[in-house]
N, C-alpha and C. Protein backbone atom coordinates (compact mmCIF):
# COMPACT_ATOMS: atom_id res chain seq x y z
N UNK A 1 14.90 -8.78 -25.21
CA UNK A 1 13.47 -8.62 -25.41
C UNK A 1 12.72 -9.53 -24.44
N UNK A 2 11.67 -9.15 -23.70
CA UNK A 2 10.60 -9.85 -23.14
C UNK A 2 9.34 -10.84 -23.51
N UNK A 3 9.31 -11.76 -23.12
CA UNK A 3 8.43 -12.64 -23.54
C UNK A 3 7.09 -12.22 -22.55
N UNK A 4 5.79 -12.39 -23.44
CA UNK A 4 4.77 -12.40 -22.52
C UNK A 4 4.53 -13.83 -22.17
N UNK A 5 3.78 -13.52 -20.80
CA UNK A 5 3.91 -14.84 -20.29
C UNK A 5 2.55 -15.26 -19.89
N UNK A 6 1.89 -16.52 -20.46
CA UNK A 6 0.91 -17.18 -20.00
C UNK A 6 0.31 -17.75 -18.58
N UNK A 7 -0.63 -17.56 -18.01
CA UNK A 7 -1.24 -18.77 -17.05
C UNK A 7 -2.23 -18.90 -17.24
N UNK A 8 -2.55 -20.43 -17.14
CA UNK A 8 -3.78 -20.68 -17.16
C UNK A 8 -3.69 -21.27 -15.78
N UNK A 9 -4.94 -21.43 -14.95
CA UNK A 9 -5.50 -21.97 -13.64
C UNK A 9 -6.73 -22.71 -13.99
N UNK A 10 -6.30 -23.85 -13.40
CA UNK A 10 -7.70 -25.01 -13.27
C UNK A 10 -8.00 -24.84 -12.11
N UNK A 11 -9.26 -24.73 -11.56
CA UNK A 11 -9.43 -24.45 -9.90
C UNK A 11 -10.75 -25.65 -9.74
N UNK A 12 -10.85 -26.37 -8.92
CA UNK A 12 -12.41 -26.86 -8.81
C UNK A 12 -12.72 -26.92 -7.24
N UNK A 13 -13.92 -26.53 -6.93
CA UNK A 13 -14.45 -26.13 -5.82
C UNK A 13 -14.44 -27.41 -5.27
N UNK A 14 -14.30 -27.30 -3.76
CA UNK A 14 -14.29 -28.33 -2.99
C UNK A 14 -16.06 -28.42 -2.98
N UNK A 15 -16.82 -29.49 -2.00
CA UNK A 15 -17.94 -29.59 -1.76
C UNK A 15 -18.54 -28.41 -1.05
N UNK A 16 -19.42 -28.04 -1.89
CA UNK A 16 -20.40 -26.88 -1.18
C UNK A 16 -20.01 -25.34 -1.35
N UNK A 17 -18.73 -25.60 -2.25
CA UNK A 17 -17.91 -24.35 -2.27
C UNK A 17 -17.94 -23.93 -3.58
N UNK A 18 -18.73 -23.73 -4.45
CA UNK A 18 -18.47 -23.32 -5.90
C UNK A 18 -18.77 -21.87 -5.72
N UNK A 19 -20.06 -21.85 -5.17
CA UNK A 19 -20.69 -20.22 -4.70
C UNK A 19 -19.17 -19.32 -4.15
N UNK A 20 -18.82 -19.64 -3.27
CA UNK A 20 -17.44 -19.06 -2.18
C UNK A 20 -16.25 -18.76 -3.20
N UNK A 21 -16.30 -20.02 -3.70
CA UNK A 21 -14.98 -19.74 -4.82
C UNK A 21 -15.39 -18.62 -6.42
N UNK A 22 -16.51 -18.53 -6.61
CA UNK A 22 -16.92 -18.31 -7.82
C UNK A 22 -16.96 -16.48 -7.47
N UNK A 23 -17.72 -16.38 -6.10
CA UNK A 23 -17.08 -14.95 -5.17
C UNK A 23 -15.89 -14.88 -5.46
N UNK A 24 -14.77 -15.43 -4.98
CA UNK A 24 -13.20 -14.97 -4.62
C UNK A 24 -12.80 -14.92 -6.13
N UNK A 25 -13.47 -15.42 -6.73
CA UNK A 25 -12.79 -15.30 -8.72
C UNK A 25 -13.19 -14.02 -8.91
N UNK A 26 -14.53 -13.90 -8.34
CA UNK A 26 -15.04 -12.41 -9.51
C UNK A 26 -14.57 -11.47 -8.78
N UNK A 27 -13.94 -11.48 -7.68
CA UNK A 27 -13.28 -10.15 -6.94
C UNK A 27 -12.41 -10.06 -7.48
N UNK A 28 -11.63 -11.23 -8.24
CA UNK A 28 -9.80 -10.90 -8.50
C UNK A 28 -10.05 -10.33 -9.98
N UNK A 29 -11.32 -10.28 -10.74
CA UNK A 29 -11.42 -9.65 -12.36
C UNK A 29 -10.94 -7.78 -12.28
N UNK A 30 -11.58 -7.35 -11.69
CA UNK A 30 -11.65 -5.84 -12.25
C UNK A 30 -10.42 -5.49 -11.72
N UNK A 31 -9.52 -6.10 -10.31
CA UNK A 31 -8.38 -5.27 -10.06
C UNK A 31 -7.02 -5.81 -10.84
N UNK A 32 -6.90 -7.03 -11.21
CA UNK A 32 -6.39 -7.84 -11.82
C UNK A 32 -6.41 -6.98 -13.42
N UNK A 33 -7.25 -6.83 -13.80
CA UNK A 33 -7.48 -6.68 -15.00
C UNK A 33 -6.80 -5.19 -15.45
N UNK A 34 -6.73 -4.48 -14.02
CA UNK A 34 -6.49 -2.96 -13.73
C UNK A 34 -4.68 -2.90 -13.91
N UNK A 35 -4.44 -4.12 -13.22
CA UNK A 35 -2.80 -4.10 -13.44
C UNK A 35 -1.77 -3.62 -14.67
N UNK A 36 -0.71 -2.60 -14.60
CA UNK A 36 0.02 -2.46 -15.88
C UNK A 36 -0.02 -3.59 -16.54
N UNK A 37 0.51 -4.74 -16.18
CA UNK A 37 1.25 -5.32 -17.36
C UNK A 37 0.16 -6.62 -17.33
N UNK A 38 -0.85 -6.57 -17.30
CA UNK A 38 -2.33 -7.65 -17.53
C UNK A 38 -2.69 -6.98 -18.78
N UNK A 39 -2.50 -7.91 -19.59
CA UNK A 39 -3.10 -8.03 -21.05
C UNK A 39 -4.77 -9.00 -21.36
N UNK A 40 -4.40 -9.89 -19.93
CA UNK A 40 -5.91 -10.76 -19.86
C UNK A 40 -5.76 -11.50 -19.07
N UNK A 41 -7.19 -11.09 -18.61
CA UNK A 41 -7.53 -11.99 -17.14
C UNK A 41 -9.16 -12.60 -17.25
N UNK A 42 -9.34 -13.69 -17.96
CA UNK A 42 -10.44 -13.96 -18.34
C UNK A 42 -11.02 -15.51 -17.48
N UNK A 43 -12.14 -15.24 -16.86
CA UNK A 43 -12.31 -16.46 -16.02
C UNK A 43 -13.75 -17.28 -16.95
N UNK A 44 -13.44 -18.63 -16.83
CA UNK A 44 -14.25 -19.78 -17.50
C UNK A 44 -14.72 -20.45 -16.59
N UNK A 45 -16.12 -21.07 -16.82
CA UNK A 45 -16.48 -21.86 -16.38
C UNK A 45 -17.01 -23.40 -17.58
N UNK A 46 -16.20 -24.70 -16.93
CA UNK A 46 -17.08 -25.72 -17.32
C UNK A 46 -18.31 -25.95 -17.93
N UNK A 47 -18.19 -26.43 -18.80
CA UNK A 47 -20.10 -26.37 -19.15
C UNK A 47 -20.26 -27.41 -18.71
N UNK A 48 -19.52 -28.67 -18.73
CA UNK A 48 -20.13 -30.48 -18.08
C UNK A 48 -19.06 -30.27 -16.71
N UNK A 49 -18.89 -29.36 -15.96
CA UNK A 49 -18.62 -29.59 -14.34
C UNK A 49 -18.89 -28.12 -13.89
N UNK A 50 -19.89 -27.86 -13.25
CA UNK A 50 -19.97 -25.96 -12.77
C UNK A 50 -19.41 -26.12 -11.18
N UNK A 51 -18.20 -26.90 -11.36
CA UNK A 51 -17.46 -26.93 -10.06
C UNK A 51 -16.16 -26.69 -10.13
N UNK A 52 -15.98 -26.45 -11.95
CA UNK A 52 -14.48 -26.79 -12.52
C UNK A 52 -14.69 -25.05 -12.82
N UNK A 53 -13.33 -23.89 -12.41
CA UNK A 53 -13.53 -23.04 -13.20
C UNK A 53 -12.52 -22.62 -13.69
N UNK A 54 -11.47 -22.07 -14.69
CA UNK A 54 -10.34 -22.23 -15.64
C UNK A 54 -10.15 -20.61 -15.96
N UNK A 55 -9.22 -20.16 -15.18
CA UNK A 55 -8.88 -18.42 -15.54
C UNK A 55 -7.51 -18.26 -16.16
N UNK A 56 -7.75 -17.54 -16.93
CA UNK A 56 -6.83 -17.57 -18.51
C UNK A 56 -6.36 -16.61 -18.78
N UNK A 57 -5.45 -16.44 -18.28
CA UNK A 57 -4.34 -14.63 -17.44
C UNK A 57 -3.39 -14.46 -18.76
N UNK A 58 -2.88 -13.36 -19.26
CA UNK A 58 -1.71 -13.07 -20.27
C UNK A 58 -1.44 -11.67 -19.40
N UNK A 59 0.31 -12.19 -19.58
CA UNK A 59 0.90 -10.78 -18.80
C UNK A 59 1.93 -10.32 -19.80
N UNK A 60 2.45 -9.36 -19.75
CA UNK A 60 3.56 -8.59 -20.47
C UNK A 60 4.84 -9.10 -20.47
N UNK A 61 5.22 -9.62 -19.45
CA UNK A 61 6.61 -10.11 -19.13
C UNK A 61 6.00 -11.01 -17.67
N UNK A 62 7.14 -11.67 -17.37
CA UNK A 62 7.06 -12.29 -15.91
C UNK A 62 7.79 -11.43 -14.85
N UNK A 63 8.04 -9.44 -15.08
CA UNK A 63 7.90 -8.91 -14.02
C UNK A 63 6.78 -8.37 -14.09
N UNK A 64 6.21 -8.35 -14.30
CA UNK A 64 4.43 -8.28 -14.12
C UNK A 64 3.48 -9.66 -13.95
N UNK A 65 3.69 -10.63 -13.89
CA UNK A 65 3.36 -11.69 -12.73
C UNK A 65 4.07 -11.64 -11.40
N UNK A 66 5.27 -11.18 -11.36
CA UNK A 66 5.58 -11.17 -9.94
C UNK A 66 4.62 -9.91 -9.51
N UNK A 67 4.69 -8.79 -9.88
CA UNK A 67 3.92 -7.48 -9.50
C UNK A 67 2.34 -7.89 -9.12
N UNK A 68 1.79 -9.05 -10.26
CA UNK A 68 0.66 -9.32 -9.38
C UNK A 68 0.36 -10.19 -8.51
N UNK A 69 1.43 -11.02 -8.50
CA UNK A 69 1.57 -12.39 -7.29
C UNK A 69 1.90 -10.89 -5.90
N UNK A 70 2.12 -9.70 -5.99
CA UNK A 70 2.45 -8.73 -5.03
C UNK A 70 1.35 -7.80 -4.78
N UNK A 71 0.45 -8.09 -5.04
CA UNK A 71 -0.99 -7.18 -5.01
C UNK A 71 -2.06 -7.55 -3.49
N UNK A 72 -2.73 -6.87 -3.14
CA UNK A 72 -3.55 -7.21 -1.99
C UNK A 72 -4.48 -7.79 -2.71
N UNK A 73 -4.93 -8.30 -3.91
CA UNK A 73 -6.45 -9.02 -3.99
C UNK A 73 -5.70 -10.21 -4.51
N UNK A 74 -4.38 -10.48 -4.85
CA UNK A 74 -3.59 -11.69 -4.96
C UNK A 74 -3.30 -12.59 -2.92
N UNK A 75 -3.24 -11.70 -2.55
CA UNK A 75 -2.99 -11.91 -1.22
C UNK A 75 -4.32 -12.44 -0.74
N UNK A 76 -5.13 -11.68 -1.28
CA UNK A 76 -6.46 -11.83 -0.48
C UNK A 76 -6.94 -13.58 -1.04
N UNK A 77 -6.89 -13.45 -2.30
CA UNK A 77 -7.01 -14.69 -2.83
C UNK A 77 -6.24 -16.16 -2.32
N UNK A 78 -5.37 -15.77 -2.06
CA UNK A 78 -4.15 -17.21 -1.60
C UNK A 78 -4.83 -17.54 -0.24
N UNK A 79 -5.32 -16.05 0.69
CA UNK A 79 -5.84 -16.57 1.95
C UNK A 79 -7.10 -17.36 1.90
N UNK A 80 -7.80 -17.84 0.95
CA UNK A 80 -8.60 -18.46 0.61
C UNK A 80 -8.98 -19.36 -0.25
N UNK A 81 -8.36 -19.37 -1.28
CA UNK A 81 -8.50 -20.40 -1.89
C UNK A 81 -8.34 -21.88 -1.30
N UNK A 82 -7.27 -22.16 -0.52
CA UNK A 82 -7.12 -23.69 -0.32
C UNK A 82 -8.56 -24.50 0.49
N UNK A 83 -8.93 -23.29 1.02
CA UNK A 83 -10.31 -23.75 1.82
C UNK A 83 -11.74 -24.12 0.89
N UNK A 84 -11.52 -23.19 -0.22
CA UNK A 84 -12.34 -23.47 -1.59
C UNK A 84 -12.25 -24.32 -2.76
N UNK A 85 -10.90 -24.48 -2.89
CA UNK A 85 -10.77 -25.18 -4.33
C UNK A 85 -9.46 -26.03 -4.13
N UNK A 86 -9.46 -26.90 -5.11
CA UNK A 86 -8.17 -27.35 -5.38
C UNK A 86 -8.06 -26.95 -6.55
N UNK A 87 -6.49 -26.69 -6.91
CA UNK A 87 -6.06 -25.59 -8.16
C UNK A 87 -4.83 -26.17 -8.37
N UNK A 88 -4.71 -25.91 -9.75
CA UNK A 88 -3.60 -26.28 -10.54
C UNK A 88 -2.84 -25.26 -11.47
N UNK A 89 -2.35 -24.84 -11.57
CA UNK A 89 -1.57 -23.61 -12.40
C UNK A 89 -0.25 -23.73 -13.59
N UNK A 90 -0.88 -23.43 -14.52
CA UNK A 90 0.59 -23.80 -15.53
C UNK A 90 0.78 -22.32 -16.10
N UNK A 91 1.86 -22.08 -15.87
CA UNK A 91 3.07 -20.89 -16.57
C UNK A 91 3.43 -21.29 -17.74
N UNK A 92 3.54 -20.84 -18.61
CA UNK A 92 3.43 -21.12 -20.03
C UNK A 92 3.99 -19.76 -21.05
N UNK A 93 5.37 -20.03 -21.53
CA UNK A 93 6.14 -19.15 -22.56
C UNK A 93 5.39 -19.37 -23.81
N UNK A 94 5.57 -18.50 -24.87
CA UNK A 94 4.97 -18.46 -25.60
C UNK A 94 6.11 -19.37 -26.84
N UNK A 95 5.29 -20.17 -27.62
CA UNK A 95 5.81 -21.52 -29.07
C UNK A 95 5.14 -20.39 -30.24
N UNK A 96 4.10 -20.47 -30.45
CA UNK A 96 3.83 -19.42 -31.84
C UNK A 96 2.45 -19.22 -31.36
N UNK A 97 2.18 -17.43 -31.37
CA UNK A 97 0.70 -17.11 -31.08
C UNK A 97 0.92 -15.82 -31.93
N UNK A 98 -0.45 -15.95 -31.83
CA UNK A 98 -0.91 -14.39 -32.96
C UNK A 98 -1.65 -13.15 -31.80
């Protein structure tokens, strides 16, 4: 049996870059979201840092994170982000969820 598999992403915009990055987030919602095995792709923003923004992904299994780490708006994203944000990413099996 398959486990669904969590990520969450902490991203925070470098200087001057929240606008740029806050673009490259809302492009990755609707195709991301389009993916078979995306159960949720929900992006947050900080209320005490609007530089901090926290996207909160659930996939079906972890061959459907590789499938979207294999997508052109995943691609498109990696080519940009490091210039926008610094980001942190935790993969996360599931302990007990409803």
């Amino acid at each position: 049996m398959t486990a669904p598999v969590k990520i969450i992403a902490v991203l925070t915009a470098r200087a001057d870059a929240v606008e740029g990055l806050r673009q490259l987030l809302d492009a990755m919602l609707v195709p991301s979201r389009a993916e078979p095995g995306n159960l949720r792709y929900d992006l947050w923003q900080d209320q005490g840092d609007a530089s901090r923004f926290v996207l909160d992904e659930l996939y079906t299994d972890m061959a459907a994170v590789t499938a979207h780490r294999a997508t052109p708006h995943f691609a498109r994203f990696l080519d940009h982000i490091e210039d926008l944000a610094e980001r942190v990413a935790y993969v996360l099996d599931p302990i007990a969820t409803t």
